[in-house]
N, C-alpha and C. Protein backbone atom coordinates (compact mmCIF):
# COMPACT_ATOMS: atom_id res chain seq x y z
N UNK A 1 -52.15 65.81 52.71
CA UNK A 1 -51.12 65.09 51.98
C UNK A 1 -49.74 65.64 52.32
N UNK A 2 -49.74 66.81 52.28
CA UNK A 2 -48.21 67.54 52.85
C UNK A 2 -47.83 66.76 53.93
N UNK A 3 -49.12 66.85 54.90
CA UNK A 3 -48.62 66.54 56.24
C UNK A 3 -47.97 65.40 56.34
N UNK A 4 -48.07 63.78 55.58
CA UNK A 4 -48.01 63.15 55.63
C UNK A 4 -46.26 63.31 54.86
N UNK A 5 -45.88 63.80 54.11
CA UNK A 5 -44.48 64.01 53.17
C UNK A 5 -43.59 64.92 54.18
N UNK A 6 -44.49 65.40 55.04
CA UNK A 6 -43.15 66.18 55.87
C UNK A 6 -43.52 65.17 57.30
N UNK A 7 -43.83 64.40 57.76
CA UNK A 7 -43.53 63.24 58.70
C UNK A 7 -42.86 62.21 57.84
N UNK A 8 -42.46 62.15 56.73
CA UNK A 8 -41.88 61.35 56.24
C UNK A 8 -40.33 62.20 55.43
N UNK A 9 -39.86 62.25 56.53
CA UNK A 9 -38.26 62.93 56.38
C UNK A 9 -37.23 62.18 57.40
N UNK A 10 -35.74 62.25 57.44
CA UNK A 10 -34.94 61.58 57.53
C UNK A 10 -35.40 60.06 58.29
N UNK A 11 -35.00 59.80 59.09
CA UNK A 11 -35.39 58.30 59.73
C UNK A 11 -36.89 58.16 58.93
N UNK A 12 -37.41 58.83 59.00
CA UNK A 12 -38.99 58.14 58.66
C UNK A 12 -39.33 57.71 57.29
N UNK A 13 -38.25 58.59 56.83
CA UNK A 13 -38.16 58.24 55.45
C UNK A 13 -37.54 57.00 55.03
N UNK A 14 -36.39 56.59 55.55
CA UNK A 14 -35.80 55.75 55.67
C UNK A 14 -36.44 54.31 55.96
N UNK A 15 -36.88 54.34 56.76
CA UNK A 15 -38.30 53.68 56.95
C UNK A 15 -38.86 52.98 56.31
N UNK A 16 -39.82 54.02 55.77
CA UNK A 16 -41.01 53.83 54.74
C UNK A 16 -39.78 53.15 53.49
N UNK A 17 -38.95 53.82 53.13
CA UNK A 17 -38.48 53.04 51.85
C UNK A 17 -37.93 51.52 52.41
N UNK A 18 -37.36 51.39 53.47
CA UNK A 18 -36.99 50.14 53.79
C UNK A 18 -37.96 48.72 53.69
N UNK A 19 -39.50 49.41 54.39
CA UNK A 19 -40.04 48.90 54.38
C UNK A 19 -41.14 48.38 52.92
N UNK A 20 -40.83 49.56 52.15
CA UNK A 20 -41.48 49.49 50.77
C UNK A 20 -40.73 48.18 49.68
N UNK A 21 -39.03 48.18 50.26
CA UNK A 21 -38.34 47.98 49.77
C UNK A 21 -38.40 46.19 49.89
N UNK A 22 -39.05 45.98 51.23
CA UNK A 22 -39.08 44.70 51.68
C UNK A 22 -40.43 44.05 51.29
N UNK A 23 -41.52 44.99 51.45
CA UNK A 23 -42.42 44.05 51.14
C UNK A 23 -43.16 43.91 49.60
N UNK A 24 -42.74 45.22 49.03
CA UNK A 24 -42.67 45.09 47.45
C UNK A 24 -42.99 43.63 46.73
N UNK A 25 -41.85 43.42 46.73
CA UNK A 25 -41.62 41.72 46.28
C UNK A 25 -42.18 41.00 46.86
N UNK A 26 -42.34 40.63 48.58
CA UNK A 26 -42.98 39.51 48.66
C UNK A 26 -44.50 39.92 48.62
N UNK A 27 -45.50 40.99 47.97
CA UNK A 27 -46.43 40.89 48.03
C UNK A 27 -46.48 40.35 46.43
N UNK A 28 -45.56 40.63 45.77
CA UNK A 28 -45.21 40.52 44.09
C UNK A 28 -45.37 39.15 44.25
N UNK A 29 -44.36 38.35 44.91
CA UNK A 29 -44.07 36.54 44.76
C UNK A 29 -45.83 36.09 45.31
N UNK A 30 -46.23 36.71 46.39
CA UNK A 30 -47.54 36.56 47.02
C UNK A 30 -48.42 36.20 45.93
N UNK A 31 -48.90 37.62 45.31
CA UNK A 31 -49.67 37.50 44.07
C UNK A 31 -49.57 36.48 43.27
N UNK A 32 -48.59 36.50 42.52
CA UNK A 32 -48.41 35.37 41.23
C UNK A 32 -48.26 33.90 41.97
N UNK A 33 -47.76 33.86 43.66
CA UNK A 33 -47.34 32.23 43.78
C UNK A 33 -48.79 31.83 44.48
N UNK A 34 -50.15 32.54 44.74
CA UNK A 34 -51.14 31.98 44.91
C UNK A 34 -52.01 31.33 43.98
N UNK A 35 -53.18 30.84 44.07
CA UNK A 35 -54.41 30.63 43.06
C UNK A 35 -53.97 30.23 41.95
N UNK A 36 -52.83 29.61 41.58
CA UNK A 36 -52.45 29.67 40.05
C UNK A 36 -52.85 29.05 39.30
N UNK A 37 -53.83 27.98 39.44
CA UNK A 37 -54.80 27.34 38.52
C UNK A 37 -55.52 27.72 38.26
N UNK A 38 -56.37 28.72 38.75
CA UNK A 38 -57.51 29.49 38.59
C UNK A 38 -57.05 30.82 37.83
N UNK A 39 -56.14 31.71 38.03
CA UNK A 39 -55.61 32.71 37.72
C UNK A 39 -54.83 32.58 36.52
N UNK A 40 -53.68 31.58 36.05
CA UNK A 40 -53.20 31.65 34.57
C UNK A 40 -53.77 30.16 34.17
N UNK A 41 -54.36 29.60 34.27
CA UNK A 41 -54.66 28.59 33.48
C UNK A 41 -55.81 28.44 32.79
N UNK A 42 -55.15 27.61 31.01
CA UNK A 42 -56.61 27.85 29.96
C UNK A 42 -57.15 26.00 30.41
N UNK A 43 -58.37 26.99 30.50
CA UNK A 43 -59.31 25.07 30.42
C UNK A 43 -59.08 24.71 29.14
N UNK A 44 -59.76 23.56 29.00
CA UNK A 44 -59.46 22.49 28.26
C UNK A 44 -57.48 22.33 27.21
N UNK A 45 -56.48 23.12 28.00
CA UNK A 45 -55.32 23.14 27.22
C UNK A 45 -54.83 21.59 27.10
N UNK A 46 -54.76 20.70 28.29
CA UNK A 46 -54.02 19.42 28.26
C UNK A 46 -55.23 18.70 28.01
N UNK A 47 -55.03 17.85 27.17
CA UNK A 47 -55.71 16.48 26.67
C UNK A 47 -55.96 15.90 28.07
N UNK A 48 -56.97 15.25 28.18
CA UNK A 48 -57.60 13.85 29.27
C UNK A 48 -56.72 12.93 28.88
N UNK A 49 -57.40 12.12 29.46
CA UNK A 49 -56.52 10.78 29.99
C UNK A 49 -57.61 9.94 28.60
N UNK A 50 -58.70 10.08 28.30
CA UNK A 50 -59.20 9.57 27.55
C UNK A 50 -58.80 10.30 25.89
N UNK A 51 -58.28 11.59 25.65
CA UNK A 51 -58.11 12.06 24.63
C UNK A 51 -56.41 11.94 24.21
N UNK A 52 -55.62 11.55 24.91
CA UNK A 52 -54.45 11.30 24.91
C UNK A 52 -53.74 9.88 24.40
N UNK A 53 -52.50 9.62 23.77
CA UNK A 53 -52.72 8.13 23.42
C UNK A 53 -51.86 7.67 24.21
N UNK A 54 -52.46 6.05 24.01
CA UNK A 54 -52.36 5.04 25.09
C UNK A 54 -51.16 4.32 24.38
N UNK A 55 -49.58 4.20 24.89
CA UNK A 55 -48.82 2.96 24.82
C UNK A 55 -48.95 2.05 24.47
N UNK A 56 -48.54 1.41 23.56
CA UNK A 56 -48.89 -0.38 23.69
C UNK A 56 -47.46 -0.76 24.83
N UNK A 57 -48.03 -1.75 25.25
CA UNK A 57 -47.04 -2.52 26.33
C UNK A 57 -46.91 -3.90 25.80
N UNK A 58 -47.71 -4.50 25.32
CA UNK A 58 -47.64 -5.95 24.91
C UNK A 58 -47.52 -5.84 23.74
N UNK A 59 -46.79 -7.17 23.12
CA UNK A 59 -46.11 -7.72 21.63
C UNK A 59 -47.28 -7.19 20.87
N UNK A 60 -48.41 -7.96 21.22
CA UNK A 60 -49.78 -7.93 20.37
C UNK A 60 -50.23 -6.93 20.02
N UNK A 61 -50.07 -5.62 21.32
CA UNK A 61 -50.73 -4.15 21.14
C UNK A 61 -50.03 -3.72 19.89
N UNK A 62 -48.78 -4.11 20.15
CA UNK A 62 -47.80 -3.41 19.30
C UNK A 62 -47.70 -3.21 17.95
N UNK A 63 -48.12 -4.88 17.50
CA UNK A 63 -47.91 -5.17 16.56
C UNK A 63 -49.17 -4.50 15.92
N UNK A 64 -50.27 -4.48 16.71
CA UNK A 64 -51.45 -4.02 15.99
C UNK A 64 -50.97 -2.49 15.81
N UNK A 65 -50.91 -1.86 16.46
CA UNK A 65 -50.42 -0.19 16.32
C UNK A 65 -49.49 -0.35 15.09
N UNK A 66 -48.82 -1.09 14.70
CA UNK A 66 -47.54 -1.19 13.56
C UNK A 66 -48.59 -1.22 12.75
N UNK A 67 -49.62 -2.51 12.55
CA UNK A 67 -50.02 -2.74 11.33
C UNK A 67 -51.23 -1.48 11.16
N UNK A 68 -51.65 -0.75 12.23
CA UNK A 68 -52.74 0.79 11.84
C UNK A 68 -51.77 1.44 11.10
N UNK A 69 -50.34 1.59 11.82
CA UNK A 69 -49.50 2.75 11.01
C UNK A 69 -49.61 2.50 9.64
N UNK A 70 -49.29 1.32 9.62
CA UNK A 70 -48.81 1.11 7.62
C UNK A 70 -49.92 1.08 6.93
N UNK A 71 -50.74 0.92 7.61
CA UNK A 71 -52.38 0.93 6.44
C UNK A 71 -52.54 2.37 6.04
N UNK A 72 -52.81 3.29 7.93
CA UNK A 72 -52.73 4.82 7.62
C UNK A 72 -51.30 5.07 6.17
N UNK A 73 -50.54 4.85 6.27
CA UNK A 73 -49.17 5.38 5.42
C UNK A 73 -49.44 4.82 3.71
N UNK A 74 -50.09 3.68 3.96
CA UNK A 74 -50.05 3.04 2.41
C UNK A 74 -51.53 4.11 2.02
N UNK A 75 -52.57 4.06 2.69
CA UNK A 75 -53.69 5.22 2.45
C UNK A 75 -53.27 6.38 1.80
N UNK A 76 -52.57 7.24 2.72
CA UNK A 76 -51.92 8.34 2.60
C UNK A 76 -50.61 8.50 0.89
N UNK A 77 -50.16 6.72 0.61
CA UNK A 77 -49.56 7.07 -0.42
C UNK A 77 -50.49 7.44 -1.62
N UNK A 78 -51.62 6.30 -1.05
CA UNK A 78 -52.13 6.26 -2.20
C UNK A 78 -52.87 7.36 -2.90
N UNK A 79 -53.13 7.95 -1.92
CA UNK A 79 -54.17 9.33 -1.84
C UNK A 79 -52.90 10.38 -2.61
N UNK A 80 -51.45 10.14 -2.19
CA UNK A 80 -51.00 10.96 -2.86
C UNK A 80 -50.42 10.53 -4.02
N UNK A 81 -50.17 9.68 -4.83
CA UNK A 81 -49.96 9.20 -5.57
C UNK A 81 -51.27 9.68 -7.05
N UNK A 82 -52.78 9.27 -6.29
CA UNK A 82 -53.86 9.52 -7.07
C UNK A 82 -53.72 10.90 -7.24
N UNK A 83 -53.54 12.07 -6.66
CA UNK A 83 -53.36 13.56 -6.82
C UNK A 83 -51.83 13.78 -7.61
N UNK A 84 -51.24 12.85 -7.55
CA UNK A 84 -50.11 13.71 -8.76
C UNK A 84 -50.06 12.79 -9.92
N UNK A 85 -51.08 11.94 -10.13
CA UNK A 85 -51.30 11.31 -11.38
C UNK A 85 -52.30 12.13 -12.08
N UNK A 86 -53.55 13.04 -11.15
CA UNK A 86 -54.19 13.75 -11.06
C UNK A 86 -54.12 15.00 -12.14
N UNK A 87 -52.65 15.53 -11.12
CA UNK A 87 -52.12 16.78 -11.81
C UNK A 87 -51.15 16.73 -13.19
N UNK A 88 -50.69 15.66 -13.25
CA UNK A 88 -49.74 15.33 -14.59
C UNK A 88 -50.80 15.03 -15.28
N UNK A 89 -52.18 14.45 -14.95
CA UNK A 89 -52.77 14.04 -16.34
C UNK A 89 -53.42 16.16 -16.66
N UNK A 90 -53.75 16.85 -15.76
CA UNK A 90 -54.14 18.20 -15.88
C UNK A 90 -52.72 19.08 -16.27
N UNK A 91 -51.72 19.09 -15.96
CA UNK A 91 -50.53 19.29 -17.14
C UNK A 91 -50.30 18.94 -18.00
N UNK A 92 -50.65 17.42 -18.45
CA UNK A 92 -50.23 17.24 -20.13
C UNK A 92 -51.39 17.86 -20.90
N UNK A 93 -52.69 17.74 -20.24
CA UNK A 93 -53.83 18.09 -21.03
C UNK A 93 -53.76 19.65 -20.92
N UNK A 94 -53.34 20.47 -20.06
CA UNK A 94 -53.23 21.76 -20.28
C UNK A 94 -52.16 22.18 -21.78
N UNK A 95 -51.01 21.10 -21.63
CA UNK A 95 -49.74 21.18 -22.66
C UNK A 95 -50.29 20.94 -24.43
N UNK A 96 -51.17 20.02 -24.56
CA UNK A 96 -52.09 19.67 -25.72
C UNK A 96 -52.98 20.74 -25.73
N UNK A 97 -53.47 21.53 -24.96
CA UNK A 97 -54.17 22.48 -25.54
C UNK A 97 -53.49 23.77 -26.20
N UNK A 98 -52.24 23.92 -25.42
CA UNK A 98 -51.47 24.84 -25.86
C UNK A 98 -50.78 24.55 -27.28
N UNK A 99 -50.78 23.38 -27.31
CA UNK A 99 -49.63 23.21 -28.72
C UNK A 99 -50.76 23.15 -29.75
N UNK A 100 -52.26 23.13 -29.39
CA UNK A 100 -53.44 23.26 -30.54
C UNK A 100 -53.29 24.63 -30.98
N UNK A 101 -53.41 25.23 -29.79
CA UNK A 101 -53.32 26.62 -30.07
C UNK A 101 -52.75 27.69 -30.87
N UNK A 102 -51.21 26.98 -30.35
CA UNK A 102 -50.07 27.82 -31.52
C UNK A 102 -50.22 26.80 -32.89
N UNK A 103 -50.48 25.89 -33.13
CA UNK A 103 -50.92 25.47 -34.42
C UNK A 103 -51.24 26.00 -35.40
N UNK A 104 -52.45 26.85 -34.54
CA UNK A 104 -53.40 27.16 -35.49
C UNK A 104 -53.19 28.25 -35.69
């Protein structure tokens, strides 16, 4: 190992770092700019072409996608609407038990 650190003095040294200096990086860009589908990529991350949604392009598609939205949205009121009629009827009835309470 010596031997090799004392052949590596002025010019030779010079050298070796020049050359360390040069190919450093492009073995760096090498590495990471090969294989890169195989090497950083998660399977299943992007949706298919079948799991992804489809545009409407025509009046008709359209209109049908409009009328799914508002059914989904009127669903969704209703569902929330039934849960805070839900909870006000379980707050007043919590409120009547309390005012039995101190009553008595």
């Amino acid at each position: 190992m010596s031997q090799i650190f004392r052949k590596l003095q002025g010019g030779n040294l010079e050298v070796f770092k020049f050359g360390m200096y040069v190919l450093f990086p492009i073995g760096w860009m090498y590495y990471f700019g090969t294989n890169l589908d195989d090497r950083f990529s998660t399977k299943g991350f992007w949706p298919t072409a079948e799991q992804s949604h489809k545009i409407p392009l025509d009046k008709e598609e359209i209109d049908k996608e409009l009328a799914r939205m508002r059914m989904v949205d009127a669903l969704k009121r209703e569902q929330r609407q039934a849960a805070e009629a839900q909870a006000q009827a379980q707050a007043q009835a919590q409120a009547e038990i309390q005012a039995t309470q101190s009553q008595q």
